[in-house]
N, C-alpha and C. Protein backbone atom coordinates (compact mmCIF):
# COMPACT_ATOMS: atom_id res chain seq x y z
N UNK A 1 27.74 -26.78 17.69
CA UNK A 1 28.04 -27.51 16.47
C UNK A 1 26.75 -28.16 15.98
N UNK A 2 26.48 -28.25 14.75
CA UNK A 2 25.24 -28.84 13.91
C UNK A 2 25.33 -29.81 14.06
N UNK A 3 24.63 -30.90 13.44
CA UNK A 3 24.84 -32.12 13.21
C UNK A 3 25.35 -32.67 12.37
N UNK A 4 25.57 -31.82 11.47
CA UNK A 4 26.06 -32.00 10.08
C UNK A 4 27.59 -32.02 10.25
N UNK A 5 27.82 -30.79 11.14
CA UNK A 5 29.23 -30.39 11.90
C UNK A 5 29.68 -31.69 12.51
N UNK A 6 29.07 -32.30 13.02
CA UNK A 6 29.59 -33.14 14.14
C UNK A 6 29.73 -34.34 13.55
N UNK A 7 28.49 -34.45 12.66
CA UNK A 7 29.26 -35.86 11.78
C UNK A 7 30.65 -35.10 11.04
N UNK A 8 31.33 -34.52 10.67
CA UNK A 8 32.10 -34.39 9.94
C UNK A 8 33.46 -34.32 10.86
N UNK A 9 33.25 -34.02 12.24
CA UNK A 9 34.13 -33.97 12.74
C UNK A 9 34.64 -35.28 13.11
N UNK A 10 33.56 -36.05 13.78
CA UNK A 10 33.73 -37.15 14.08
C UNK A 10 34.13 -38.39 13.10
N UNK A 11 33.64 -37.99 11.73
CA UNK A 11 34.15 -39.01 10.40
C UNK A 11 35.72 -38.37 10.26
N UNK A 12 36.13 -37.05 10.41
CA UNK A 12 37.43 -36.45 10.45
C UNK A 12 38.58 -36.92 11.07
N UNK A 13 37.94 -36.84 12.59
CA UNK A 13 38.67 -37.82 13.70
C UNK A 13 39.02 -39.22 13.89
N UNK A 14 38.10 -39.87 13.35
CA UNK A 14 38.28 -41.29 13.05
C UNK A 14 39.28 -41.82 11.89
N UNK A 15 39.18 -41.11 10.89
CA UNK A 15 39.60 -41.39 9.63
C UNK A 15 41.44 -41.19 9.79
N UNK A 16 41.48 -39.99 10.74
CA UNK A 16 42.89 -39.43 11.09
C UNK A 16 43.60 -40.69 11.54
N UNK A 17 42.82 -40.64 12.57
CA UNK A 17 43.22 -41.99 13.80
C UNK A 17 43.43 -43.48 12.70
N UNK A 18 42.51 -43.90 11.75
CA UNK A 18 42.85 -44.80 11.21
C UNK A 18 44.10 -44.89 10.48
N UNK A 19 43.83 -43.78 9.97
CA UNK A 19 45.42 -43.30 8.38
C UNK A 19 46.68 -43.49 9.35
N UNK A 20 46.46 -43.13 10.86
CA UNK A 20 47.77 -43.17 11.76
C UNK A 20 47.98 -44.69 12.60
N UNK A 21 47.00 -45.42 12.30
CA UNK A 21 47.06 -46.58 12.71
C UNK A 21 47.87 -47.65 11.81
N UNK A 22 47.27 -47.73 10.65
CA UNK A 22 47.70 -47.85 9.25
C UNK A 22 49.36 -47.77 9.44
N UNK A 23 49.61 -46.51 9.31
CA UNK A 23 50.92 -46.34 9.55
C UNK A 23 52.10 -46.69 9.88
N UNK A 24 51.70 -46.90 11.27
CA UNK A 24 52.13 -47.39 12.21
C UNK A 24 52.44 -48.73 12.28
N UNK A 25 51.44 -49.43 12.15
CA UNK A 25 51.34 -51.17 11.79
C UNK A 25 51.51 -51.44 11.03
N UNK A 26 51.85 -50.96 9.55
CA UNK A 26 52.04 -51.46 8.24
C UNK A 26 53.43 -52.01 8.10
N UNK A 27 53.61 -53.53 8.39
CA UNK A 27 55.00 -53.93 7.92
C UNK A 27 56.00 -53.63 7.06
N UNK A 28 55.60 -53.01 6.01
CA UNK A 28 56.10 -52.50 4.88
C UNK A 28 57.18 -51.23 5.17
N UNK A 29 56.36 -50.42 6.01
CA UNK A 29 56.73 -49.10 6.59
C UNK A 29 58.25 -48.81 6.75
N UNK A 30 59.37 -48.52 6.29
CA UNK A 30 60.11 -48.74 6.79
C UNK A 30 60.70 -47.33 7.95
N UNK A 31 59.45 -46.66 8.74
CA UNK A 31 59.66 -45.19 9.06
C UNK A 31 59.10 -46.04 10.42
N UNK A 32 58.46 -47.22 10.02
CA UNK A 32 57.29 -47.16 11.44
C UNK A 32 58.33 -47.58 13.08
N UNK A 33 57.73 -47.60 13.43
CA UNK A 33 58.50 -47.40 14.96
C UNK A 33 58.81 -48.93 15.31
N UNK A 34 59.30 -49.42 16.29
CA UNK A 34 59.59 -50.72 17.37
C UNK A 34 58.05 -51.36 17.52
N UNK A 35 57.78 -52.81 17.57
CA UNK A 35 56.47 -52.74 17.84
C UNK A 35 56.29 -52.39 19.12
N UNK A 36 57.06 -52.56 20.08
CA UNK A 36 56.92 -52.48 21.29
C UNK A 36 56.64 -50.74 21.31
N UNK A 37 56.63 -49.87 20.48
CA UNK A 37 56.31 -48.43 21.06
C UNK A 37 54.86 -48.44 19.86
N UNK A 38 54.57 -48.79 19.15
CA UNK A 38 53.22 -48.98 17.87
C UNK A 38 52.09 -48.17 19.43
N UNK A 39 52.05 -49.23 20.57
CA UNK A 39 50.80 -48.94 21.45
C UNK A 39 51.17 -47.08 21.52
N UNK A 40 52.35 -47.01 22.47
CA UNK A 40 52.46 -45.64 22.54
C UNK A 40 52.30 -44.48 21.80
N UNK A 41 52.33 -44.62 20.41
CA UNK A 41 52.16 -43.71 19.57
C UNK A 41 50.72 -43.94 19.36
N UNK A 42 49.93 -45.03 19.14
CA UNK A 42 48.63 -45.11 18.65
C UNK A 42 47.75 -44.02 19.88
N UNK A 43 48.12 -44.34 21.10
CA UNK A 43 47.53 -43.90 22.30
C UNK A 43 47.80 -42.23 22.23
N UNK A 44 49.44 -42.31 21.95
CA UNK A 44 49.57 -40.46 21.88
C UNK A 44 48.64 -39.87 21.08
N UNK A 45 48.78 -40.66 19.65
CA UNK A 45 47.68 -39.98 19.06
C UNK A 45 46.18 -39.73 19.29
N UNK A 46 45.68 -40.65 20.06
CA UNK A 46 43.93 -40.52 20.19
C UNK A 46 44.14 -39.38 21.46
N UNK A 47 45.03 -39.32 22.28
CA UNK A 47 44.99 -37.96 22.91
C UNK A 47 45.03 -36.82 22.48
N UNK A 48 45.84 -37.10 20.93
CA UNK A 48 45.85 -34.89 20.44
C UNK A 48 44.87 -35.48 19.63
N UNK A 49 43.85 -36.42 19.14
CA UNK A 49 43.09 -36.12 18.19
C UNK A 49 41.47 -35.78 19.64
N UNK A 50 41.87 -36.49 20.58
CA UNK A 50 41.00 -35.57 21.92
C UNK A 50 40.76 -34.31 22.33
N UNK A 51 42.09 -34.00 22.46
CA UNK A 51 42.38 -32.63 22.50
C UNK A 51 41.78 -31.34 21.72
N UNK A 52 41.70 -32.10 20.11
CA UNK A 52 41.46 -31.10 19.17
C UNK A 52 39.69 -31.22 18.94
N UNK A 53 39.62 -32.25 18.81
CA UNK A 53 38.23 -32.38 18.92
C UNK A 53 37.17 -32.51 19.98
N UNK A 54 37.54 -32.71 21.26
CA UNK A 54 36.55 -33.08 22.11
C UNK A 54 35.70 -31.74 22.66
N UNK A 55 36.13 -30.17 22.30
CA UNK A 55 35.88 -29.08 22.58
C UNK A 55 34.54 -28.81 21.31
N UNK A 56 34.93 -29.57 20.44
CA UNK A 56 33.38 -29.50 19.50
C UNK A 56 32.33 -30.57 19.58
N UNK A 57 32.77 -32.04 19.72
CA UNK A 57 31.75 -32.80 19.73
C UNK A 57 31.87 -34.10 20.75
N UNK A 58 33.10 -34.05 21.74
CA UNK A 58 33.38 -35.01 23.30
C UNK A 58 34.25 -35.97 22.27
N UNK A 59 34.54 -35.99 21.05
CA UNK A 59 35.44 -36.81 20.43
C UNK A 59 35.33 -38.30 20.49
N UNK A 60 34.29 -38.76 20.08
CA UNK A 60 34.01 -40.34 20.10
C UNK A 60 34.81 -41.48 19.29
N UNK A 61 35.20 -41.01 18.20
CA UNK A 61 35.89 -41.71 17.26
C UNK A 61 34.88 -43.64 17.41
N UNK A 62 34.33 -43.80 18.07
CA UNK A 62 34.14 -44.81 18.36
C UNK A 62 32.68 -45.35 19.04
N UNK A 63 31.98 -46.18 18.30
CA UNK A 63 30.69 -46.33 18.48
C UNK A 63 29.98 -46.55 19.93
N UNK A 64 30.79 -47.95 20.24
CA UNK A 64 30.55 -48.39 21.81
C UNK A 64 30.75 -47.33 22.87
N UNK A 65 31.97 -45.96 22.59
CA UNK A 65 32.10 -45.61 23.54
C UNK A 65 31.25 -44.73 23.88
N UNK A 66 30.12 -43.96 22.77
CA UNK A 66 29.03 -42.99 22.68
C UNK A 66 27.78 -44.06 23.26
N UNK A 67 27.57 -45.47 22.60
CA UNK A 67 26.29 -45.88 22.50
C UNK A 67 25.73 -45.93 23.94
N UNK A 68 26.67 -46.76 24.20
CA UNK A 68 27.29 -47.50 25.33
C UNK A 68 26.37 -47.08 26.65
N UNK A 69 27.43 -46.29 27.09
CA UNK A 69 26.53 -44.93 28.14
C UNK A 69 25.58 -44.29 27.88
N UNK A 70 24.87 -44.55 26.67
CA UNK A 70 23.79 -43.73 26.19
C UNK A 70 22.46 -44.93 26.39
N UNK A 71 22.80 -45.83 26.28
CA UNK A 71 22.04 -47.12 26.41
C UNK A 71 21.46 -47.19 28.24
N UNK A 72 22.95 -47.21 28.83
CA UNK A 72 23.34 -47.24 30.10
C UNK A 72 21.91 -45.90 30.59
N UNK A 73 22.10 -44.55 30.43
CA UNK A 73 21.82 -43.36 30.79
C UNK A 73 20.33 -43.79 30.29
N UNK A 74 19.97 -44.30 29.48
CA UNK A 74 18.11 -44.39 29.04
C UNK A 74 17.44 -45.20 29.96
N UNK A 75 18.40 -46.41 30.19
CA UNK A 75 17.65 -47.15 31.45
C UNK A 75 17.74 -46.76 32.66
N UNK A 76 18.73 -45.63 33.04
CA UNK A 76 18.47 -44.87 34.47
C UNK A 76 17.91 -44.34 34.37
N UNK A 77 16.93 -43.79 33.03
CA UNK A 77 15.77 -42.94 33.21
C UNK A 77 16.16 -41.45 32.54
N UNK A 78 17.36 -41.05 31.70
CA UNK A 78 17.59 -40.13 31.28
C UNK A 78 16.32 -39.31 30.63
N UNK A 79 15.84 -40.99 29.98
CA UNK A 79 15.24 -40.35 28.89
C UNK A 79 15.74 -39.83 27.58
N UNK A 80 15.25 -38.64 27.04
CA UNK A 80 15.21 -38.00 25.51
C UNK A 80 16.57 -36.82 25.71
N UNK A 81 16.95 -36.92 26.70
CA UNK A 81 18.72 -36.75 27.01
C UNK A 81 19.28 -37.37 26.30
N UNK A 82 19.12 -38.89 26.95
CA UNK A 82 20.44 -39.81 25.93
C UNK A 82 20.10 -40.35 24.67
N UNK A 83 19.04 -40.68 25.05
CA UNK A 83 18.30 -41.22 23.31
C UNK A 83 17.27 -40.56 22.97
N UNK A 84 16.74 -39.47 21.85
CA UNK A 84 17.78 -39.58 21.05
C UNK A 84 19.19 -38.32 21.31
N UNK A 85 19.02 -37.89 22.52
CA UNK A 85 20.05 -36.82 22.61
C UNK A 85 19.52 -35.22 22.59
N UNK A 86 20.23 -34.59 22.98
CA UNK A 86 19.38 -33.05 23.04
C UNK A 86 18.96 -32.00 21.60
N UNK A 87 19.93 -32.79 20.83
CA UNK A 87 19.68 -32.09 19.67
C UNK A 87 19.17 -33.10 18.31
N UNK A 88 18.85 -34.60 18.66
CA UNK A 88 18.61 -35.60 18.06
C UNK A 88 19.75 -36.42 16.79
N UNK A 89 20.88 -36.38 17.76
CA UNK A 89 21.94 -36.56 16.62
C UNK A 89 22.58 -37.79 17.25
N UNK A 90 22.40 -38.51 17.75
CA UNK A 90 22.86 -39.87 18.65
C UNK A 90 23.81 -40.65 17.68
N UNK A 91 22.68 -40.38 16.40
CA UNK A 91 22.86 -41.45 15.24
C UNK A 91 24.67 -40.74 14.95
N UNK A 92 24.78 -39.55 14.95
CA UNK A 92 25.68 -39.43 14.10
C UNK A 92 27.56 -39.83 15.12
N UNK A 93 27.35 -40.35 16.25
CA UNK A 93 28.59 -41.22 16.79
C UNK A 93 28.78 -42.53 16.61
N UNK A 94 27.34 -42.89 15.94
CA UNK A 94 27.88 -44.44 15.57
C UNK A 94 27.95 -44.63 13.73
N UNK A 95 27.37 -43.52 13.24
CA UNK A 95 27.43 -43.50 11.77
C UNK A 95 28.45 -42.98 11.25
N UNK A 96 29.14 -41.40 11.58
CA UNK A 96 30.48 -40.65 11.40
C UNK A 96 31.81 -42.03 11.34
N UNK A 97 31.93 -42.76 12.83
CA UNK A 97 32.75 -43.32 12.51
C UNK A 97 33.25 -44.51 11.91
N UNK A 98 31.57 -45.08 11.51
CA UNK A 98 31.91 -46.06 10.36
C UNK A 98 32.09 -45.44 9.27
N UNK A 99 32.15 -44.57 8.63
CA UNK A 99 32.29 -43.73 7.40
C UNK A 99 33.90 -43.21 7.55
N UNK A 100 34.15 -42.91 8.63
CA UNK A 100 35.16 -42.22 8.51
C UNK A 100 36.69 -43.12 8.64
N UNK A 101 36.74 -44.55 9.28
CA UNK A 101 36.95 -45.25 9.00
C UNK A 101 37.56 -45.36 7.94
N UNK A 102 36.62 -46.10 6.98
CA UNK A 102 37.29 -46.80 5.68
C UNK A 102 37.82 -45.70 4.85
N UNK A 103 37.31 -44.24 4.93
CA UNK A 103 37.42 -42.99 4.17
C UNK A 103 39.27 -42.98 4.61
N UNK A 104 39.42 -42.85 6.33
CA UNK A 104 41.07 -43.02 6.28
C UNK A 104 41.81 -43.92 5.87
N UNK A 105 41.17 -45.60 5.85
CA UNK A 105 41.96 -46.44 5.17
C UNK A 105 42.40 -46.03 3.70
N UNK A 106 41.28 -45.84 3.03
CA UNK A 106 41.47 -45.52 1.15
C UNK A 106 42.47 -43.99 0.99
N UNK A 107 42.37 -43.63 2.17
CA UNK A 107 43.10 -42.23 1.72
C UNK A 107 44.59 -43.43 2.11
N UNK A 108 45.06 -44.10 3.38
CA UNK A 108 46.37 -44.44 3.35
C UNK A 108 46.59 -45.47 2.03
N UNK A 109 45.56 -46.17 1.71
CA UNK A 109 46.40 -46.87 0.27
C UNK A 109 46.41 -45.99 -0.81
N UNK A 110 46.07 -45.18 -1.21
CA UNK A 110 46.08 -44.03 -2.04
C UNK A 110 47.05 -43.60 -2.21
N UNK A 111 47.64 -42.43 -0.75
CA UNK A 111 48.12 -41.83 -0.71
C UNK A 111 50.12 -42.36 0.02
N UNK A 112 49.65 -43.48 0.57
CA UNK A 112 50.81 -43.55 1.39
C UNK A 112 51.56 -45.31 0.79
N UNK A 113 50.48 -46.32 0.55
CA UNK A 113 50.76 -47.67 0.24
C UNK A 113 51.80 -47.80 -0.98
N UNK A 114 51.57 -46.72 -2.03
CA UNK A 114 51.76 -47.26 -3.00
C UNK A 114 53.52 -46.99 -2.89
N UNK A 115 54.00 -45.94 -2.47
CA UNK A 115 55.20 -45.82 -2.46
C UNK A 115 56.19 -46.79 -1.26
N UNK A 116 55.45 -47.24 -1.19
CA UNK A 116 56.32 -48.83 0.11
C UNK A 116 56.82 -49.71 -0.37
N UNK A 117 57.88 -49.86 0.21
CA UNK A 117 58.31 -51.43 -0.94
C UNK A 117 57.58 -52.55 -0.67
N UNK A 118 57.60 -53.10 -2.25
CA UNK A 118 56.73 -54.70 -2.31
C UNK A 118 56.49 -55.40 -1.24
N UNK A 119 57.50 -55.78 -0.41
CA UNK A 119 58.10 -56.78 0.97
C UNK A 119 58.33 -55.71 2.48
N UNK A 120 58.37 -56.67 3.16
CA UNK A 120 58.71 -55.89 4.47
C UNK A 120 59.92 -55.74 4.85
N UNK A 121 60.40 -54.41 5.76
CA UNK A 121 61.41 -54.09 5.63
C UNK A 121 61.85 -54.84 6.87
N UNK A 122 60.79 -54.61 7.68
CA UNK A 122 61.02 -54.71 9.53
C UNK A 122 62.10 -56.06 9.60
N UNK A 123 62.85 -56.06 10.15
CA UNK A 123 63.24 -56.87 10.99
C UNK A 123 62.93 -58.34 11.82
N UNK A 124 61.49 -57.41 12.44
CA UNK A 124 60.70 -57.88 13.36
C UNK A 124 59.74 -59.40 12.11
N UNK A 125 59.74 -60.68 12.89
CA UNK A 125 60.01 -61.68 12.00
C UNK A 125 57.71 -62.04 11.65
N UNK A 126 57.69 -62.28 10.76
CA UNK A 126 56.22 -62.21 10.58
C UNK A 126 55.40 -62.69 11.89
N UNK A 127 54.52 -62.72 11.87
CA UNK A 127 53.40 -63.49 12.49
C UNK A 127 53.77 -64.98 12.75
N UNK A 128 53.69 -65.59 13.80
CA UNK A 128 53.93 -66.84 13.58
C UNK A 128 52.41 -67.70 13.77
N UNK A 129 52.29 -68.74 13.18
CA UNK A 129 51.43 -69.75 12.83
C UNK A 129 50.89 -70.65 13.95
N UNK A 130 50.53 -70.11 15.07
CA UNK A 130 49.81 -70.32 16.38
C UNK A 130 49.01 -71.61 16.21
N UNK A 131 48.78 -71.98 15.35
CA UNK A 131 47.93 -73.22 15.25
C UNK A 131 48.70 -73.96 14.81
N UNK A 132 49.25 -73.81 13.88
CA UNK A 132 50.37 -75.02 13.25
C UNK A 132 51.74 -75.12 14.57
N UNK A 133 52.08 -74.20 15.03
CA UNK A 133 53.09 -73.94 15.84
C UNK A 133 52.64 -75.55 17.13
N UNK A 134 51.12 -74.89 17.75
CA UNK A 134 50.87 -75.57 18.48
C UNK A 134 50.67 -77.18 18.03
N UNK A 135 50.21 -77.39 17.20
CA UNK A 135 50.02 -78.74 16.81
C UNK A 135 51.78 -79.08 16.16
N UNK A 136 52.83 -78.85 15.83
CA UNK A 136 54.07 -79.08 16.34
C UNK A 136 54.77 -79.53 17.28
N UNK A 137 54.07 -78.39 18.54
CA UNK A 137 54.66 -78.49 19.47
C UNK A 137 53.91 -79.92 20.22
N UNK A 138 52.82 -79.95 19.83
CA UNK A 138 51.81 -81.38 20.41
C UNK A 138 52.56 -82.78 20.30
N UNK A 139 52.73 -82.77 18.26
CA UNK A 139 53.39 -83.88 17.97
C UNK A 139 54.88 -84.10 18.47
N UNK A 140 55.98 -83.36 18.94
CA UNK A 140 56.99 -83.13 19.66
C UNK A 140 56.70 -83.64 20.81
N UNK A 141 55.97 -83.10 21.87
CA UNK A 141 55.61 -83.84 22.96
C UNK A 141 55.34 -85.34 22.86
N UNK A 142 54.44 -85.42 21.84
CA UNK A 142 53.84 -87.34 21.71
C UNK A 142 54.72 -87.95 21.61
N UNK A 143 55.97 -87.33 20.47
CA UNK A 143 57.02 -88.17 20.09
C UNK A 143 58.19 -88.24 21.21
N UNK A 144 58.24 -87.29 22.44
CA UNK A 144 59.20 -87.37 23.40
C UNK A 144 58.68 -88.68 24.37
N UNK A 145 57.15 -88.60 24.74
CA UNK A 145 56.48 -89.44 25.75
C UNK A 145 56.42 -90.98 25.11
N UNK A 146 56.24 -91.16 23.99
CA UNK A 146 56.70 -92.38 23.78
C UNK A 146 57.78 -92.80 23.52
N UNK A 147 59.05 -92.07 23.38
CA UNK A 147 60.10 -92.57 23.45
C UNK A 147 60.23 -93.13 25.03
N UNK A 148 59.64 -91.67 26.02
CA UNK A 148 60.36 -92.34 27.51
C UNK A 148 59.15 -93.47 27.55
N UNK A 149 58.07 -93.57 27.15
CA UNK A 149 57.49 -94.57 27.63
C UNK A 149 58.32 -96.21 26.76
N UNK A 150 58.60 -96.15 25.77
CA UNK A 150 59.36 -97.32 25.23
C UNK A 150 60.63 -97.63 25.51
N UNK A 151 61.33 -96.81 26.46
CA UNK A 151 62.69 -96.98 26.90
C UNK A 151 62.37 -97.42 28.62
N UNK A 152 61.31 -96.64 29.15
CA UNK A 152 61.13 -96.86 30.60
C UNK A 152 59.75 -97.73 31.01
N UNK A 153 58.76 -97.96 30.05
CA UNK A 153 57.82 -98.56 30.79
C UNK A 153 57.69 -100.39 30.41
N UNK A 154 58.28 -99.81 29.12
CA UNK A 154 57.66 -101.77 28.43
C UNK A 154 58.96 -101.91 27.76
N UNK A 155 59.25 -103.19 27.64
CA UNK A 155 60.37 -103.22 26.83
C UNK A 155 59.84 -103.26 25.34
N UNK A 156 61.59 -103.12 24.49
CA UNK A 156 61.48 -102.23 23.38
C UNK A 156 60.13 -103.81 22.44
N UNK A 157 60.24 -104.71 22.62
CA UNK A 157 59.67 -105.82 21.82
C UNK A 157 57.80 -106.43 22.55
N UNK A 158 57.83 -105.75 23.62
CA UNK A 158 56.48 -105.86 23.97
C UNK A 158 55.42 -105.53 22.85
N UNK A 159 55.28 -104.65 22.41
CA UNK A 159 54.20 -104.28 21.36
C UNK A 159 53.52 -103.22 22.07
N UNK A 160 53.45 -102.92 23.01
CA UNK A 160 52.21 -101.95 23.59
C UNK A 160 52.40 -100.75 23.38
N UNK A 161 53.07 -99.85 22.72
CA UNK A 161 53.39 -98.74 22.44
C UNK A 161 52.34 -97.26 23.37
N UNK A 162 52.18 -96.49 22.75
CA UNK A 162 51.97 -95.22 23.70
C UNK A 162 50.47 -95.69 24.21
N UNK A 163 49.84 -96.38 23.76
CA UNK A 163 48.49 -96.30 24.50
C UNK A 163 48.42 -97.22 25.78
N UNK A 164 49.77 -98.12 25.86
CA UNK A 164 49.78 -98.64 27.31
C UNK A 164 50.50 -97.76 27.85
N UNK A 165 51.00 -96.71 27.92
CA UNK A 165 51.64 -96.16 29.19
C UNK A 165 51.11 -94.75 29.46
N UNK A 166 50.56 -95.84 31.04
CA UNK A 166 49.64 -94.01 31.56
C UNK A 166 49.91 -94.03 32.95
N UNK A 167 50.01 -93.00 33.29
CA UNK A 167 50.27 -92.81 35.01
C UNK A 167 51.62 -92.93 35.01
N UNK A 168 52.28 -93.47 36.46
CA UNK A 168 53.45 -93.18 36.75
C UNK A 168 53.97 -94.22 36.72
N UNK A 169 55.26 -94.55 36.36
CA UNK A 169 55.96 -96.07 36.04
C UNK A 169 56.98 -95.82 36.54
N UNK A 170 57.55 -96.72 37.60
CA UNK A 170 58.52 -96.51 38.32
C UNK A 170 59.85 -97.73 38.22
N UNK A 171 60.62 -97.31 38.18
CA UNK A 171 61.96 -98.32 37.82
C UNK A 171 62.56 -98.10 36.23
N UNK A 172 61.63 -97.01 35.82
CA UNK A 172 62.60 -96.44 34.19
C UNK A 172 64.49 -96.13 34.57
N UNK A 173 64.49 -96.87 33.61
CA UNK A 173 66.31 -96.05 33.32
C UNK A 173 66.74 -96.16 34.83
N UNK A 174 67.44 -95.15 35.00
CA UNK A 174 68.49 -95.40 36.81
C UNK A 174 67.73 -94.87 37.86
N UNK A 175 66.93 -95.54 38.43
CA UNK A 175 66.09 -95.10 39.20
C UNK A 175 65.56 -94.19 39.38
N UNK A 176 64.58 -93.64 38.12
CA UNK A 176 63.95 -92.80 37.64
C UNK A 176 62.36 -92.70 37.61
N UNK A 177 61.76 -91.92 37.45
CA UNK A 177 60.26 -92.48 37.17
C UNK A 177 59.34 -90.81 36.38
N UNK A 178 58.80 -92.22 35.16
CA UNK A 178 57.92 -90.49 34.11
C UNK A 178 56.44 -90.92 34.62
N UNK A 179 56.40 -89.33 34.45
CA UNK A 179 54.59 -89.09 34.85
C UNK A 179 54.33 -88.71 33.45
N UNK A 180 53.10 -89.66 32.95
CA UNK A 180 52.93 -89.22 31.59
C UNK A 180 51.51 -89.37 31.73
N UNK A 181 50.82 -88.13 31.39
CA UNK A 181 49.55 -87.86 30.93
C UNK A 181 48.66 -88.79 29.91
N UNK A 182 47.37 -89.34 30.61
CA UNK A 182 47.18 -90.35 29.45
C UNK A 182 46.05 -89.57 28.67
């Protein structure tokens, strides 16, 4: 295979793999699978897009996984093996699949986005808000620990609220005792 060949295969392969990634993950989708099977199909696929391609150019789809060992193989001394390669085409496993890439994204909004409905169909409930979630769940906690600390450590008319109660206070409520983090 040329080089010319091999970039094209490899921008081919990538682009496939993206348009099927796309697919797959697109909330909208209402064809796309369980998320829990999304991995399995993404994976089936980079195996037949292996299959089909790795007999012309080892099927890289992917920069790190060419550079990588090629980096690795120069400092064991390969030499003009790995870099720049036997036929001087190194360049074209990390260039093919940035090209080929965005080439499959624009073909799936093109070709596949526009007929999806507006909204998502899935079921499966959005993304949840991991930062806001957690800082929720923070202020929930503060607001549980000073309740037990104002019911069990100080009485309700002391004044000392959450910043006096730290460590373990013993004799809360019916012979009870909170460990509260200061």
């Amino acid at each position: 295979v040329t080089v010319g060949g091999a970039f094209g295969v490899e921008a081919l392969g990538t682009g496939i793999l993206m348009f099927l990634i796309l697919a797959l993950t697109d909330e909208r989708n209402p064809a796309r699978p369980s998320p829990g099977m999304v991995p399995f199909f993404i994976g089936f696929a980079v195996a037949v897009l292996i299959s089909l391609f790795a007999p012309l150019t080892q099927a890289g789809f992917n920069p790190a996984r060419d550079f990588g060992p090629r980096l690795i193989a120069a400092a064991a001394g390969w030499g003009h093996v790995a870099i720049p390669g036997v036929r001087n085409g190194f360049w074209v496993y990390i260039v093919a699949p940035l090209a080929g890439a965005p080439i499959g994204a624009l073909c799936y909004d093109i070709a596949i986005r526009p007929g999806l409905p507006a909204t998502s169909t899935s079921p499966v409930p959005k993304k949840m808000d991991v930062v806001g979630s957690w800082c929720a769940d923070q202020a929930l906690v503060q607001m549980l620990v000073r309740e037990a600390c104002a019911q069990c450590c100080y009485p309700p008319d002391a004044g000392l609220g959450y910043a006096g109660c730290n460590g373990k206070r013993e004799g809360c409520g019916e012979g009870t005792s909170v460990d509260v983090a200061a």
